[in-house]
C-alpha atoms as a PDB file:
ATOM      1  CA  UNK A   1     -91.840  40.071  46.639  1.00  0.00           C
ATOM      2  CA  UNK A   2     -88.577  41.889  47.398  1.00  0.00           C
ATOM      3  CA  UNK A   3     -86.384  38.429  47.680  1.00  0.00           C
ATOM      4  CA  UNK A   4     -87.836  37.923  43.913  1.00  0.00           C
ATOM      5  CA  UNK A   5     -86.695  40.756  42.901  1.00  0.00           C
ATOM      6  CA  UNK A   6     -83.624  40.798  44.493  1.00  0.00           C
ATOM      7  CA  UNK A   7     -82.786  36.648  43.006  1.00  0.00           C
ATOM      8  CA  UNK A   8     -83.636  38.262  39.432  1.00  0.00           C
ATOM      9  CA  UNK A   9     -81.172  40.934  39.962  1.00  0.00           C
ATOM     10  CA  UNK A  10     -78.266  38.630  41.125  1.00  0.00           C
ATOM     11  CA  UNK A  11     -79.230  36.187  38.634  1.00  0.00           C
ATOM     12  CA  UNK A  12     -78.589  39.355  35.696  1.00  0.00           C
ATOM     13  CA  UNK A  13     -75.837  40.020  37.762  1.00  0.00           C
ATOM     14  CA  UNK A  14     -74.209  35.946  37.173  1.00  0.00           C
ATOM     15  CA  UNK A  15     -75.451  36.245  33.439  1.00  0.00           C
ATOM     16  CA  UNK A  16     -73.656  39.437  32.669  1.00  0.00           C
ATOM     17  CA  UNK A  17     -70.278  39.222  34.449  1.00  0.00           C
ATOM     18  CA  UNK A  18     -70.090  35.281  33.557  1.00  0.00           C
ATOM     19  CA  UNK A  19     -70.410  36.486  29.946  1.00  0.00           C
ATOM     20  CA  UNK A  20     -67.982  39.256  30.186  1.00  0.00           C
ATOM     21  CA  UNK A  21     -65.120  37.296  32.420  1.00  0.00           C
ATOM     22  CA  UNK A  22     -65.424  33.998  30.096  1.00  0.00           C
ATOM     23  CA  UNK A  23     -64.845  36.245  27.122  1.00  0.00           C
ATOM     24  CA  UNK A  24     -61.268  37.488  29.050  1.00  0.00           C
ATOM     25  CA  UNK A  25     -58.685  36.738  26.038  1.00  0.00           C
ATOM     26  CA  UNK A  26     -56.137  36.276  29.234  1.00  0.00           C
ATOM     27  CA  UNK A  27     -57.787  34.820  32.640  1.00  0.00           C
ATOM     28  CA  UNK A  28     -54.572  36.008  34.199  1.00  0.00           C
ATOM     29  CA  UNK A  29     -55.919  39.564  34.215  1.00  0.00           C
ATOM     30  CA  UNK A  30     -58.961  39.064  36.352  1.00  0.00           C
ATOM     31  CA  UNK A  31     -55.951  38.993  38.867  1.00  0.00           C
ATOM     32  CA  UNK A  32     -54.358  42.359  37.489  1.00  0.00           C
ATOM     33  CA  UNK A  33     -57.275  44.652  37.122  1.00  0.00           C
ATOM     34  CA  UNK A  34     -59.323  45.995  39.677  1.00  0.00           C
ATOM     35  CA  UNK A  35     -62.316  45.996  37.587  1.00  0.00           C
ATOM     36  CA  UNK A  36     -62.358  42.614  36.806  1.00  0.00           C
ATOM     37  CA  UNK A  37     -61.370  41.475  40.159  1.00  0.00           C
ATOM     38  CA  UNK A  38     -64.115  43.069  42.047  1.00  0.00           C
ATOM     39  CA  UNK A  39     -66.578  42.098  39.487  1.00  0.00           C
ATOM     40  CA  UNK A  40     -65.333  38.049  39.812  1.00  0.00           C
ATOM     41  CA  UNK A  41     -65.744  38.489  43.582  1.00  0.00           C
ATOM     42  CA  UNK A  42     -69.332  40.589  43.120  1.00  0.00           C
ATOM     43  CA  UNK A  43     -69.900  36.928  40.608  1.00  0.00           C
ATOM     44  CA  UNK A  44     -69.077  34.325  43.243  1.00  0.00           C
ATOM     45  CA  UNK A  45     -71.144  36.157  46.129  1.00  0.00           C
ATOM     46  CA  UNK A  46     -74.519  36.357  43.432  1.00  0.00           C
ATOM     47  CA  UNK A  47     -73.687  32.553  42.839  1.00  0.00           C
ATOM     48  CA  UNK A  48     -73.912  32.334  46.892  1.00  0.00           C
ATOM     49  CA  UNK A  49     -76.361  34.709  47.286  1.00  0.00           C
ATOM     50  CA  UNK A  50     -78.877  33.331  44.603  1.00  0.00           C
ATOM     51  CA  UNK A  51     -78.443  29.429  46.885  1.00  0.00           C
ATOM     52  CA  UNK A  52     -79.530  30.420  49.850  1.00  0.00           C
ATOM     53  CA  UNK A  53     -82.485  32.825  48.363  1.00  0.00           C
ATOM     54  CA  UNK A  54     -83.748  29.538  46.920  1.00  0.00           C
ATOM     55  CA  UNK A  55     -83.398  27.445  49.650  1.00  0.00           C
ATOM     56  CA  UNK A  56     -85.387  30.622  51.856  1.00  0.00           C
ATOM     57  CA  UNK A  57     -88.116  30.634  48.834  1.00  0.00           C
ATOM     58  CA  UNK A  58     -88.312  26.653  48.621  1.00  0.00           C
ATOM     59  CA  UNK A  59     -87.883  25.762  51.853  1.00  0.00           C
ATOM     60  CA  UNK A  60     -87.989  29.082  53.809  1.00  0.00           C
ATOM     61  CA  UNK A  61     -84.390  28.174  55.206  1.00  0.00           C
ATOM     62  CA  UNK A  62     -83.056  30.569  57.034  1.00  0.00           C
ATOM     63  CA  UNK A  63     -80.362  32.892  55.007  1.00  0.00           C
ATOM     64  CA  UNK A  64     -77.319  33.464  57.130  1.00  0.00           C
ATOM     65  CA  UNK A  65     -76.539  37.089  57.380  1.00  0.00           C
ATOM     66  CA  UNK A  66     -73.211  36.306  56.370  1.00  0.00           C
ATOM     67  CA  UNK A  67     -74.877  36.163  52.874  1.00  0.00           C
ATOM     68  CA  UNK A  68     -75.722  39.883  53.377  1.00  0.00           C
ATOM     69  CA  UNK A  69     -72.302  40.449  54.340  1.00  0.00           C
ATOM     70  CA  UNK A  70     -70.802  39.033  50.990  1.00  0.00           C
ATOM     71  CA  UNK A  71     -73.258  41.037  49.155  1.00  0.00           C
ATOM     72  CA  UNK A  72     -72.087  44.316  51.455  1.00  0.00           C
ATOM     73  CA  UNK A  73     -68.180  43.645  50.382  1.00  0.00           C
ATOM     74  CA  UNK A  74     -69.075  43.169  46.654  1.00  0.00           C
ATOM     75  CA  UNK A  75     -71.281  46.049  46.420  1.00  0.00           C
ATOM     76  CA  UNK A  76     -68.617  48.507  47.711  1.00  0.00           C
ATOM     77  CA  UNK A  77     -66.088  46.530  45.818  1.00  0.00           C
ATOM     78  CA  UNK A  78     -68.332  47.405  42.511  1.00  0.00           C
ATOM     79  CA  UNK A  79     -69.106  50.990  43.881  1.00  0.00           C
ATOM     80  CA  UNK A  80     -65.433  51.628  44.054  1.00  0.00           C
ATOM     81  CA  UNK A  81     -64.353  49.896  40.505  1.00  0.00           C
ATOM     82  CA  UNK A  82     -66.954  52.472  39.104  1.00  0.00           C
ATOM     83  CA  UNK A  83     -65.990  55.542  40.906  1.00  0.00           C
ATOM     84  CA  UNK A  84     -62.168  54.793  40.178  1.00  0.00           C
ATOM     85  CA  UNK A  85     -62.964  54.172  36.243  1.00  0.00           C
ATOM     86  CA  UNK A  86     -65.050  57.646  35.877  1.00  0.00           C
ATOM     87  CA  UNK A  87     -62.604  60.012  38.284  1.00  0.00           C
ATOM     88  CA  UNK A  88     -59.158  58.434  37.658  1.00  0.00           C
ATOM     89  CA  UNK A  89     -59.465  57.128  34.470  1.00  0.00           C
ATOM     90  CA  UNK A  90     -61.563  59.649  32.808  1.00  0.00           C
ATOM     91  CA  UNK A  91     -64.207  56.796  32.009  1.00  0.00           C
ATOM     92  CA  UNK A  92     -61.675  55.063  29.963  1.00  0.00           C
ATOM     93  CA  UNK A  93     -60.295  57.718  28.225  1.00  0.00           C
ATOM     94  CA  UNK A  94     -56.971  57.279  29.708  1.00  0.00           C
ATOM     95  CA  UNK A  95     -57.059  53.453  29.951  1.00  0.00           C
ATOM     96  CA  UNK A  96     -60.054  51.688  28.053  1.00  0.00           C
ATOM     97  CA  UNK A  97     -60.740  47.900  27.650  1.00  0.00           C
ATOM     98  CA  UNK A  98     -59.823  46.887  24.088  1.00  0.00           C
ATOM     99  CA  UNK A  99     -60.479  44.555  21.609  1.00  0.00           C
ATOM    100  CA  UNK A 100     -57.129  43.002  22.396  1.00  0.00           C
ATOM    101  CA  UNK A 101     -58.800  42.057  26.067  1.00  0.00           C
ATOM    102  CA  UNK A 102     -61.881  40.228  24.738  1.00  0.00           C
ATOM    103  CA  UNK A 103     -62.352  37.372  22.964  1.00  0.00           C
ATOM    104  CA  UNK A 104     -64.657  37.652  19.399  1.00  0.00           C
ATOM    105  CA  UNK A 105     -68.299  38.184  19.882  1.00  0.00           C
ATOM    106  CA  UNK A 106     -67.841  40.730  23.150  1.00  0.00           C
ATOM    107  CA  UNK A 107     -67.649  44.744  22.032  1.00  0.00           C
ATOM    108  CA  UNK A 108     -65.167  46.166  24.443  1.00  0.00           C
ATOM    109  CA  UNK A 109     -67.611  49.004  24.478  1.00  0.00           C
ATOM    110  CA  UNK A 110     -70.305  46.447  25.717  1.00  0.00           C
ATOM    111  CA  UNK A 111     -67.715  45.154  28.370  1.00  0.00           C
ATOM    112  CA  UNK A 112     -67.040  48.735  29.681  1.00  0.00           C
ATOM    113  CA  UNK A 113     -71.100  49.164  30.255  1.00  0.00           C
ATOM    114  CA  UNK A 114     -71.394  45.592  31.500  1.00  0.00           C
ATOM    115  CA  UNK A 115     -68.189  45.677  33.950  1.00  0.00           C
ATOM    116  CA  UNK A 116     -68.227  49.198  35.489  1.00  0.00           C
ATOM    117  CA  UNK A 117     -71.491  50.516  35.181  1.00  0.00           C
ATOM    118  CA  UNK A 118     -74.583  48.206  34.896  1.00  0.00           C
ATOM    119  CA  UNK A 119     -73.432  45.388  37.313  1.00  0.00           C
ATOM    120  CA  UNK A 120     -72.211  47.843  39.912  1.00  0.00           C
ATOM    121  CA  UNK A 121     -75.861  49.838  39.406  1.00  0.00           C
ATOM    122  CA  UNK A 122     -77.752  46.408  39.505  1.00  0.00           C
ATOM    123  CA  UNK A 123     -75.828  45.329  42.941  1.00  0.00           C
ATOM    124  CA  UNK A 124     -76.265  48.720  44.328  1.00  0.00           C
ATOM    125  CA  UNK A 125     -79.753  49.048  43.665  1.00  0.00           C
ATOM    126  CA  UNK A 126     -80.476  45.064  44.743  1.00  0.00           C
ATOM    127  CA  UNK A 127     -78.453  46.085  48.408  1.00  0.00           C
ATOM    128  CA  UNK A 128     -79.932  49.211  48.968  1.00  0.00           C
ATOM    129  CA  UNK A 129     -83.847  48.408  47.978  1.00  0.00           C
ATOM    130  CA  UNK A 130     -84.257  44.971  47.905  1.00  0.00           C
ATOM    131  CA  UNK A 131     -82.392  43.120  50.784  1.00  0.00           C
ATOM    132  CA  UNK A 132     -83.576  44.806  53.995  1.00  0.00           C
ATOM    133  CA  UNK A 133     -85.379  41.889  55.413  1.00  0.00           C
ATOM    134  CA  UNK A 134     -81.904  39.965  55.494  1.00  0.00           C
ATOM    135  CA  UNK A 135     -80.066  40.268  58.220  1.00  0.00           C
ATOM    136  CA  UNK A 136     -76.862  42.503  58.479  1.00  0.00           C
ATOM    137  CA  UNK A 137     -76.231  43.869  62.185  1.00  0.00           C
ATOM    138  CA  UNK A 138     -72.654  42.749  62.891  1.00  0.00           C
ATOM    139  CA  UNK A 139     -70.101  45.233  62.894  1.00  0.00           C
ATOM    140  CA  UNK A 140     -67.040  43.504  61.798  1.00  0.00           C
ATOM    141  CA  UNK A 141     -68.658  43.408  58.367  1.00  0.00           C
ATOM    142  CA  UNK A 142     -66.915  47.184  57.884  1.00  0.00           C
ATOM    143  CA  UNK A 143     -63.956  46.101  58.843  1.00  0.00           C
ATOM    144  CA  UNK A 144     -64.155  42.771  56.819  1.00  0.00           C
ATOM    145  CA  UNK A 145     -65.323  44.592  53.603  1.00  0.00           C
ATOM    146  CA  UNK A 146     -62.019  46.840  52.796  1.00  0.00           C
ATOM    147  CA  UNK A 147     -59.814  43.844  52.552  1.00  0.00           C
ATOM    148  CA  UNK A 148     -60.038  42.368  49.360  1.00  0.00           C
ATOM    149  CA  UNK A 149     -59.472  46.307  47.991  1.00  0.00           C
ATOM    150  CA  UNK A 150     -56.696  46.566  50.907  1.00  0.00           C
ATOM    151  CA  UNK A 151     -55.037  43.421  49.925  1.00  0.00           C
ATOM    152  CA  UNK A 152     -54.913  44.441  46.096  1.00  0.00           C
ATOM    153  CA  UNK A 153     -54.013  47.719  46.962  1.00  0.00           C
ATOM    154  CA  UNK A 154     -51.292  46.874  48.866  1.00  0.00           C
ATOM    155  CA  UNK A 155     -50.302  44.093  46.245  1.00  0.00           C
ATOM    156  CA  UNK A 156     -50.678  47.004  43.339  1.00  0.00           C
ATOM    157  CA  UNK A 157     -48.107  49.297  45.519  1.00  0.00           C
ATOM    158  CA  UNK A 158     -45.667  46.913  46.081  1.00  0.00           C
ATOM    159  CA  UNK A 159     -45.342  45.432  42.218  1.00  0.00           C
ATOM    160  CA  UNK A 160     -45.680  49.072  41.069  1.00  0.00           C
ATOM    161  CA  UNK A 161     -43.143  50.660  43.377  1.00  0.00           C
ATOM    162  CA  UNK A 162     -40.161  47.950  42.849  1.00  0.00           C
ATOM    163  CA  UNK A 163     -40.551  47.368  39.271  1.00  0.00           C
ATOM    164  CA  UNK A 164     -41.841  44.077  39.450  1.00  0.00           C
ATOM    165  CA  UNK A 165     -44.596  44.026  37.084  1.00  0.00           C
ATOM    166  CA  UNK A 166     -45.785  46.858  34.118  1.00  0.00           C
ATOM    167  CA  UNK A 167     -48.368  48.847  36.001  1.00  0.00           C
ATOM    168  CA  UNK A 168     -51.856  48.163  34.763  1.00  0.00           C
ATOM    169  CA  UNK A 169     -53.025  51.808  36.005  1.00  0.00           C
ATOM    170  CA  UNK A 170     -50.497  54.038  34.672  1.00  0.00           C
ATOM    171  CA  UNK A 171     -51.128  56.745  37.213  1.00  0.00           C
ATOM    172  CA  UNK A 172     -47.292  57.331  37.444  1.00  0.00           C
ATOM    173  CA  UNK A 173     -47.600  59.147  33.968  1.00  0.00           C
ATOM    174  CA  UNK A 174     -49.377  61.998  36.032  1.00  0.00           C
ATOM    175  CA  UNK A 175     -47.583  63.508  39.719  1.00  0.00           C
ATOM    176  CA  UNK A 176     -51.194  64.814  40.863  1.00  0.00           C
ATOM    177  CA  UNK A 177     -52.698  61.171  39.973  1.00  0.00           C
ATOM    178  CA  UNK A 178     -50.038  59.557  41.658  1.00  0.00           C
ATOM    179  CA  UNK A 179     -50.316  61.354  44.841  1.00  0.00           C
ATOM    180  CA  UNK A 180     -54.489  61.653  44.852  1.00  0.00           C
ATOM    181  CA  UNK A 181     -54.005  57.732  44.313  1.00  0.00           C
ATOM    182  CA  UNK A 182     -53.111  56.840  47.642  1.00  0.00           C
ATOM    183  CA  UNK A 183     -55.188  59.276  49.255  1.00  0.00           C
ATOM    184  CA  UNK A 184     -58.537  59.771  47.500  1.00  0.00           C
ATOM    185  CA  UNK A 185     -59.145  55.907  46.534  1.00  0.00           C
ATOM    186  CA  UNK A 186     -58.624  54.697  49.980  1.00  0.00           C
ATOM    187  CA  UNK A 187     -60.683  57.584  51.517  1.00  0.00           C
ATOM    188  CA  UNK A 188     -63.719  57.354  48.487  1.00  0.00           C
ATOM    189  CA  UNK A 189     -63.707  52.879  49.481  1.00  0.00           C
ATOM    190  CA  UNK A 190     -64.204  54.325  53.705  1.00  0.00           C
ATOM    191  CA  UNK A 191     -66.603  56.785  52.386  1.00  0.00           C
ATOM    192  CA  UNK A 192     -68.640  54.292  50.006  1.00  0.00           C
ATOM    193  CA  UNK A 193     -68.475  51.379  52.592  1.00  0.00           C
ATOM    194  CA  UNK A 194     -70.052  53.526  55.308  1.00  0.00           C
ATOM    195  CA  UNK A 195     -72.314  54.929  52.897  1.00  0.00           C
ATOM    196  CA  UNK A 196     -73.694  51.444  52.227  1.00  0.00           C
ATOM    197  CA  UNK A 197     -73.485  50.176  55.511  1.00  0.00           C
ATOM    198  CA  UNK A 198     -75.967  53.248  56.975  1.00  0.00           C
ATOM    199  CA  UNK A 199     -78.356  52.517  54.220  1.00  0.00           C
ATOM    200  CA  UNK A 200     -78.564  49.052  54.069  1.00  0.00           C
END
């Protein structure tokens, strides 16, 4: 019953963030943004996920806990994007998507709810509830899951720091922001990902 539950979820979860990312205006931002970063990986790991739950509920295959794994990284990866829209961006007061990022027929009000709250809530509450029976015991998962953040982190710094791109987060606006940037969004990812990990 739970592995039906959880395939519904990550099949919403395909639905909604396919939707949302086809509608991008510029596909080049998926690479920019945070948000829409984490929520292409969280799409590609559902796409994985949802195989090998159907293979387990056709052919009761075995699913390889490094599906669990995926799930683990894209969850905190979602978690994050959330907790860094609402506390550093004042839930999009200070940076909001636009109409200027979607394409017609997508509100950018709709692709706010879609991209930092509902998918994040849906993969949270599909981790947490429904995917105990599968596997997850290795322990180089929480190492493994902080480095697509680390890597666009790092990236972020880099471009940011030496000019080399117009920062998508303008936290550089604000001292305080720019400090509690480097220490409060790395520390919240350690704090989610163990979070997650004890739970699971």
């Amino acid at each position: 019953m739970f592995k039906i539950i959880t395939l519904i979820i990550n099949i919403l979860i395909i639905i909604l963030e396919s939707y949302t990312l086809i509608k991008l205006k510029r596909k080049t931002d998926i690479f920019k943004y945070y948000t829409y970063l984490q929520n292409l990986i969280a799409l590609v790991v559902s796409y994985i996920f949802v195989f090998y739950l159907l293979l387990n509920l056709i052919n009761n295959n075995i699913i390889p806990e490094y599906t669990r794994g995926l799930r683990y990284i894209a969850t905190c990866g979602l978690v994050s994007t959330t907790f860094i829209f609402v506390f550093f961006l004042g839930a999009g007061k200070k940076l909001s998507i636009t109409e200027d990022d979607f394409k017609k027929g997508l509100s950018p009000k709709l692709g706010n709810m879609i991209l930092h709250y509902i998918c994040p809530l849906l993969s949270t509450v599909s981790f947490i509830f429904f995917e105990k029976e599968i596997l997850l015991s290795n322990g180089i998962w929480t190492l493994i899951v902080a480095l697509p953040s680390c890597l666009y982190w790092i990236v972020y710094i880099l471009l940011s720091t030496t000019k080399k791109w117009e920062e998508p987060y303008n936290f550089s606006t604000n001292k305080v922001l720019e400090i509690l940037k480097y220490i409060l969004i790395p520390i919240s990812f350690i704090v989610f990902s163990i979070i997650l990990w004890n739970v699971k």
